[in-house]
Protein backbone atom coordinates (compact mmCIF):
# COMPACT_ATOMS: atom_id res chain seq x y z
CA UNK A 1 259.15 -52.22 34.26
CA UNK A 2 258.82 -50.70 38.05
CA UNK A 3 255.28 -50.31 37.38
CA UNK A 4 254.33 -53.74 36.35
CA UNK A 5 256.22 -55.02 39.38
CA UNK A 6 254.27 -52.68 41.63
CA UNK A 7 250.40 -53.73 39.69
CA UNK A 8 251.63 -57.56 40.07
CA UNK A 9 252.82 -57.01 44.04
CA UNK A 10 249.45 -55.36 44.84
CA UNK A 11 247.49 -57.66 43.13
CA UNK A 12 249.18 -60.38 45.02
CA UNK A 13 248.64 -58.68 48.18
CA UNK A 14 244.78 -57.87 47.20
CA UNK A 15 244.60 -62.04 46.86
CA UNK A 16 246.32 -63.40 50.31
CA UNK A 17 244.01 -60.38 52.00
CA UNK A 18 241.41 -61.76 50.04
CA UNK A 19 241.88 -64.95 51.14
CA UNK A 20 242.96 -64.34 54.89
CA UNK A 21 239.29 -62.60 54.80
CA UNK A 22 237.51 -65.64 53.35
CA UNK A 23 239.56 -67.71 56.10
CA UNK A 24 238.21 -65.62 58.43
CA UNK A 25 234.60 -65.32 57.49
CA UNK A 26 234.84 -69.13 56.93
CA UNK A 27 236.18 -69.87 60.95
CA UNK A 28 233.61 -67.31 61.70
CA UNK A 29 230.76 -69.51 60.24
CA UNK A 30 231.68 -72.37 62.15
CA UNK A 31 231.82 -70.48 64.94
CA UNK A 32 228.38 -69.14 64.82
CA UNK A 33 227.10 -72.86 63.72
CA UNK A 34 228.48 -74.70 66.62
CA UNK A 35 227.53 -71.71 68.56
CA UNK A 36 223.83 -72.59 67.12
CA UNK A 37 223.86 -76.11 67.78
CA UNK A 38 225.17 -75.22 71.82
CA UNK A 39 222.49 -73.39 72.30
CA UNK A 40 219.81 -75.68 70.26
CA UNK A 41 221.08 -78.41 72.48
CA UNK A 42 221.48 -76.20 75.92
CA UNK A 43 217.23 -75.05 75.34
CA UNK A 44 216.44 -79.02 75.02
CA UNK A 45 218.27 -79.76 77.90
CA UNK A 46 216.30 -76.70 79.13
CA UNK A 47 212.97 -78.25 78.07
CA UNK A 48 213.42 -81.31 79.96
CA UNK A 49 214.52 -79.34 83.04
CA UNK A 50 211.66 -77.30 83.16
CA UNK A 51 209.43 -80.78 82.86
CA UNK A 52 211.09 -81.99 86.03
CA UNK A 53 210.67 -78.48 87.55
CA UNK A 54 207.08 -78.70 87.45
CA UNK A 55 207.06 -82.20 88.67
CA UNK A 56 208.99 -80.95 91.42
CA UNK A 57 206.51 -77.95 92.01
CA UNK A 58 203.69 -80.61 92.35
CA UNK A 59 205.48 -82.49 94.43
CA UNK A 60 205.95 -79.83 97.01
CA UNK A 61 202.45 -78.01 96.40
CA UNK A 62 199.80 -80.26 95.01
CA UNK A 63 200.33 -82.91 96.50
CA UNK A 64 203.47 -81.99 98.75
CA UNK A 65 203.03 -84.50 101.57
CA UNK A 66 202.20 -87.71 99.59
CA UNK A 67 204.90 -87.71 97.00
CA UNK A 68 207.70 -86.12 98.59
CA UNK A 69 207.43 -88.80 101.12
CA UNK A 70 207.15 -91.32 98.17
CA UNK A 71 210.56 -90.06 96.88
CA UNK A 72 212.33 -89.78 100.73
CA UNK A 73 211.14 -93.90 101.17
CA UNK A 74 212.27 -94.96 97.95
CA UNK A 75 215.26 -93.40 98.00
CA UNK A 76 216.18 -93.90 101.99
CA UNK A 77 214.95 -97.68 101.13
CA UNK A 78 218.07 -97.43 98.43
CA UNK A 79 220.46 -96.03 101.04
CA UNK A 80 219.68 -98.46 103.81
CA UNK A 81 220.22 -101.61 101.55
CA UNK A 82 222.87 -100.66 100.43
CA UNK A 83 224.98 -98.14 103.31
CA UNK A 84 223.20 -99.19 106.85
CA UNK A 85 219.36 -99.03 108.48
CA UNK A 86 221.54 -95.18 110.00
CA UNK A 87 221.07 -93.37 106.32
CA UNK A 88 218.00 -91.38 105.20
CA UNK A 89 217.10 -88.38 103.00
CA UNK A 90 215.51 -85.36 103.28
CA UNK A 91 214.18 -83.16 100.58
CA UNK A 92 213.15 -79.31 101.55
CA UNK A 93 211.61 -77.64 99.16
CA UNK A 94 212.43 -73.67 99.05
CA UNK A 95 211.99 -70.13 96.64
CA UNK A 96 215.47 -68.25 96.06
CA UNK A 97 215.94 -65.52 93.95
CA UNK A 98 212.30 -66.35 92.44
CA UNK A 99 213.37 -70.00 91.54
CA UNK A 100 212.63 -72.80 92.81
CA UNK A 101 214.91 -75.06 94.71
CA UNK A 102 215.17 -78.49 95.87
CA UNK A 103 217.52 -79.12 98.45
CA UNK A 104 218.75 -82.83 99.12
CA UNK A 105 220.00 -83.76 102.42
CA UNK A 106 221.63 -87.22 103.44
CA UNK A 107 221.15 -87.60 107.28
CA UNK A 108 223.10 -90.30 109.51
CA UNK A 109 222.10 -90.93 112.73
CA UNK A 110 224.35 -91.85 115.23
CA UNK A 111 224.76 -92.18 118.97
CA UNK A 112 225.55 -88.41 119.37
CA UNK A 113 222.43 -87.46 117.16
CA UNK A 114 222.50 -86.94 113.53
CA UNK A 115 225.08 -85.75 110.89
CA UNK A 116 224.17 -84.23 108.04
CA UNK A 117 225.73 -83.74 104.13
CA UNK A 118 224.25 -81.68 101.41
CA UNK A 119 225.42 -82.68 97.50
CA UNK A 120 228.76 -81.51 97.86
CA UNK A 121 229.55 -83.90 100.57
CA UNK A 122 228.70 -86.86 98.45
CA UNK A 123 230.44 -89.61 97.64
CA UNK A 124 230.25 -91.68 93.87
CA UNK A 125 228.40 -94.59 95.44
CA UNK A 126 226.10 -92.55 97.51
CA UNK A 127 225.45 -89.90 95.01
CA UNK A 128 224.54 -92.82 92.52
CA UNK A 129 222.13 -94.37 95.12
CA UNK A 130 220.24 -91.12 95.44
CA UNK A 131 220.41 -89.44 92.11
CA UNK A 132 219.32 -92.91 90.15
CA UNK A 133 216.08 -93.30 91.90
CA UNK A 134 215.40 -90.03 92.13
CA UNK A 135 215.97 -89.44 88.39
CA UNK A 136 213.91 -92.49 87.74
CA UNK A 137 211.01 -90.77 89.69
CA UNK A 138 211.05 -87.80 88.20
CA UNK A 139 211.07 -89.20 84.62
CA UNK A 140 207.64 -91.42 85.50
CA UNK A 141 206.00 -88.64 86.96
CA UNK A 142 206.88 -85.96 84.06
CA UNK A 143 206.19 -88.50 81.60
CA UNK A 144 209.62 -88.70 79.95
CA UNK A 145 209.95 -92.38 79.51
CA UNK A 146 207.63 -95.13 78.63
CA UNK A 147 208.44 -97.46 81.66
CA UNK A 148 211.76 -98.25 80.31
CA UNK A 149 215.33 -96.31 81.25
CA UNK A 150 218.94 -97.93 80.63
CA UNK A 151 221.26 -97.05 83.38
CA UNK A 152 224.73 -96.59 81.79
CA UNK A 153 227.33 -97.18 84.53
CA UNK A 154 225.80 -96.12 87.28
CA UNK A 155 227.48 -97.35 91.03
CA UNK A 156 230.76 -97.30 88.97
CA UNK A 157 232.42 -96.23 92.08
CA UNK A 158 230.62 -98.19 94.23
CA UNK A 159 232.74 -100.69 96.49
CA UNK A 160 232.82 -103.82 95.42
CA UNK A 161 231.22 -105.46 98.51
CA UNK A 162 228.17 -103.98 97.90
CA UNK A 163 227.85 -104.73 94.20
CA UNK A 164 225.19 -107.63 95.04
CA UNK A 165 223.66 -104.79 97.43
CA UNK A 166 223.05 -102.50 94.53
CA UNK A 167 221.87 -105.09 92.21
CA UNK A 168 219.56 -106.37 94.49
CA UNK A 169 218.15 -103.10 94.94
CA UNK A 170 217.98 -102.25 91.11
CA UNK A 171 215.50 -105.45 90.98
CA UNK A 172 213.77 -104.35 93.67
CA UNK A 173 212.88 -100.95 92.23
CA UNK A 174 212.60 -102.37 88.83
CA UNK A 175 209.44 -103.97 90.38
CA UNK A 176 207.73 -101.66 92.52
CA UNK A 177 208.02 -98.74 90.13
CA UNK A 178 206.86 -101.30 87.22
CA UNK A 179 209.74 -100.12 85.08
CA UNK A 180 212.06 -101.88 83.05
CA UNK A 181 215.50 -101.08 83.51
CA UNK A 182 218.21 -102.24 80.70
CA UNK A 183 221.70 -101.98 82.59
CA UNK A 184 225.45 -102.16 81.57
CA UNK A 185 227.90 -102.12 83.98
CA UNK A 186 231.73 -103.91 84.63
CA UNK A 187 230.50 -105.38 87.45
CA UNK A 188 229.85 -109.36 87.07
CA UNK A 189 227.83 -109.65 90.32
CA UNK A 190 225.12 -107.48 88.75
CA UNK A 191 224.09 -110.58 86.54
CA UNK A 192 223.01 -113.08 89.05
CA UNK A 193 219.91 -110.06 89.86
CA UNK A 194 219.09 -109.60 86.03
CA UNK A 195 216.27 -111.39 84.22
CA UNK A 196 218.57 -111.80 80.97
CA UNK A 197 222.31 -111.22 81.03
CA UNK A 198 224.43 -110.17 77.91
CA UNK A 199 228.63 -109.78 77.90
CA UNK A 200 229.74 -107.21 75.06
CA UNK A 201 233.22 -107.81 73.84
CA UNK A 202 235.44 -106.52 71.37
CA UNK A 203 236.39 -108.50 68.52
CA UNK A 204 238.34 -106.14 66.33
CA UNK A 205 237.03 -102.61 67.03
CA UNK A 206 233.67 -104.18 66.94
CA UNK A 207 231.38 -105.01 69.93
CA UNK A 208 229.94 -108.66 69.69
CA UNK A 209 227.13 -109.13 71.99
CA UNK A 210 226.73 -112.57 73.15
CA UNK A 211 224.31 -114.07 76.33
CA UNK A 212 225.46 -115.15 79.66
């Protein structure tokens, strides 16, 4: 009678290690799949990195002086119509560590000469007013998009007095880029610059779009 007790105990044990095993092996696959689909997704964001690299590179070697002064205007025109006629940008384009870097610089000038911020010293608003045209640049000349880009929130933390500045501006390089930009934001005073307006709400847990 011991002995049948002892067969039936080890065979129970031989299942729940069985099964801790398979539990294992089975976290272990999902593991390795999401691991997959990181780095699937981290070499696509990769791709399209590299594709604005080598616009960069052009920028500062094939044609260094035309379009990186193309990109300073557009994006100092954003700053001034928005912050002041003081702002301005300045992009230097350097090698470290064999890579290549682009490094931004917002410049104020005052009466005491100028004062100067790299990307760290960046507020929302102002990082939005450089990053969005810059992006938008980029994209044309690496021949991401087809003319079109939605902005999604961008100037959310943008005060709301200039609002009507940063639509304005939107409009304005909607048009001399000759891109069409589809834009949702909380802010009502964007609509009055827009060609067509449209307010989303919720009706239930679903979103019923409906024109201004």
């Amino acid at each position: 009678m011991r002995c049948y007790v002892d067969v039936v105990n080890e065979e129970r044990q031989r299942r729940q290690e069985l099964d801790r095993k398979k539990a294992e092996n089975d976290l272990l696959d999902r593991q390795a799949s999401n691991a997959e689909d990181m780095i699937v997704a981290a070499a696509e964001k990769l791709g399209i990195g590299q594709e604005a690299l080598v616009f960069l590179e052009r920028v500062a070697n094939a044609r260094r002086g035309a379009m990186k002064g193309k990109i300073e205007s557009v994006v100092t025109e954003a700053l001034r119509l928005i912050y002041g006629p003081d702002y301005r940008i300045e992009l230097t384009y350097s090698m470290k560590n064999n890579r290549s870097c682009l490094d931004i610089e917002l410049v104020r000038d005052i009466k005491a000469g100028e004062v100067r911020r790299d990307m760290d010293g960046f507020g929302g608003g102002v990082a939005d007013t450089i990053s969005v045209p810059m992006r938008l640049l980029v994209l044309i000349g690496s021949k991401q998009t087809d003319r079109f880009c939605a902005l999604d929130e961008c100037w959310k933390h943008i005060d709301p007095e200039r609002v009507e500045l940063v639509a304005n501006f939107l409009r304005t390089l909607s048009v001399d880029l000759g891109i069409q930009l589809l834009v949702s934001s909380h802010h009502e005073r964007m609509i009055d610059a827009a060609d067509k307006a449209y307010h989303v709400r919720d009706d239930g847990g679903k979103s019923v779009v409906e024109g201004v």
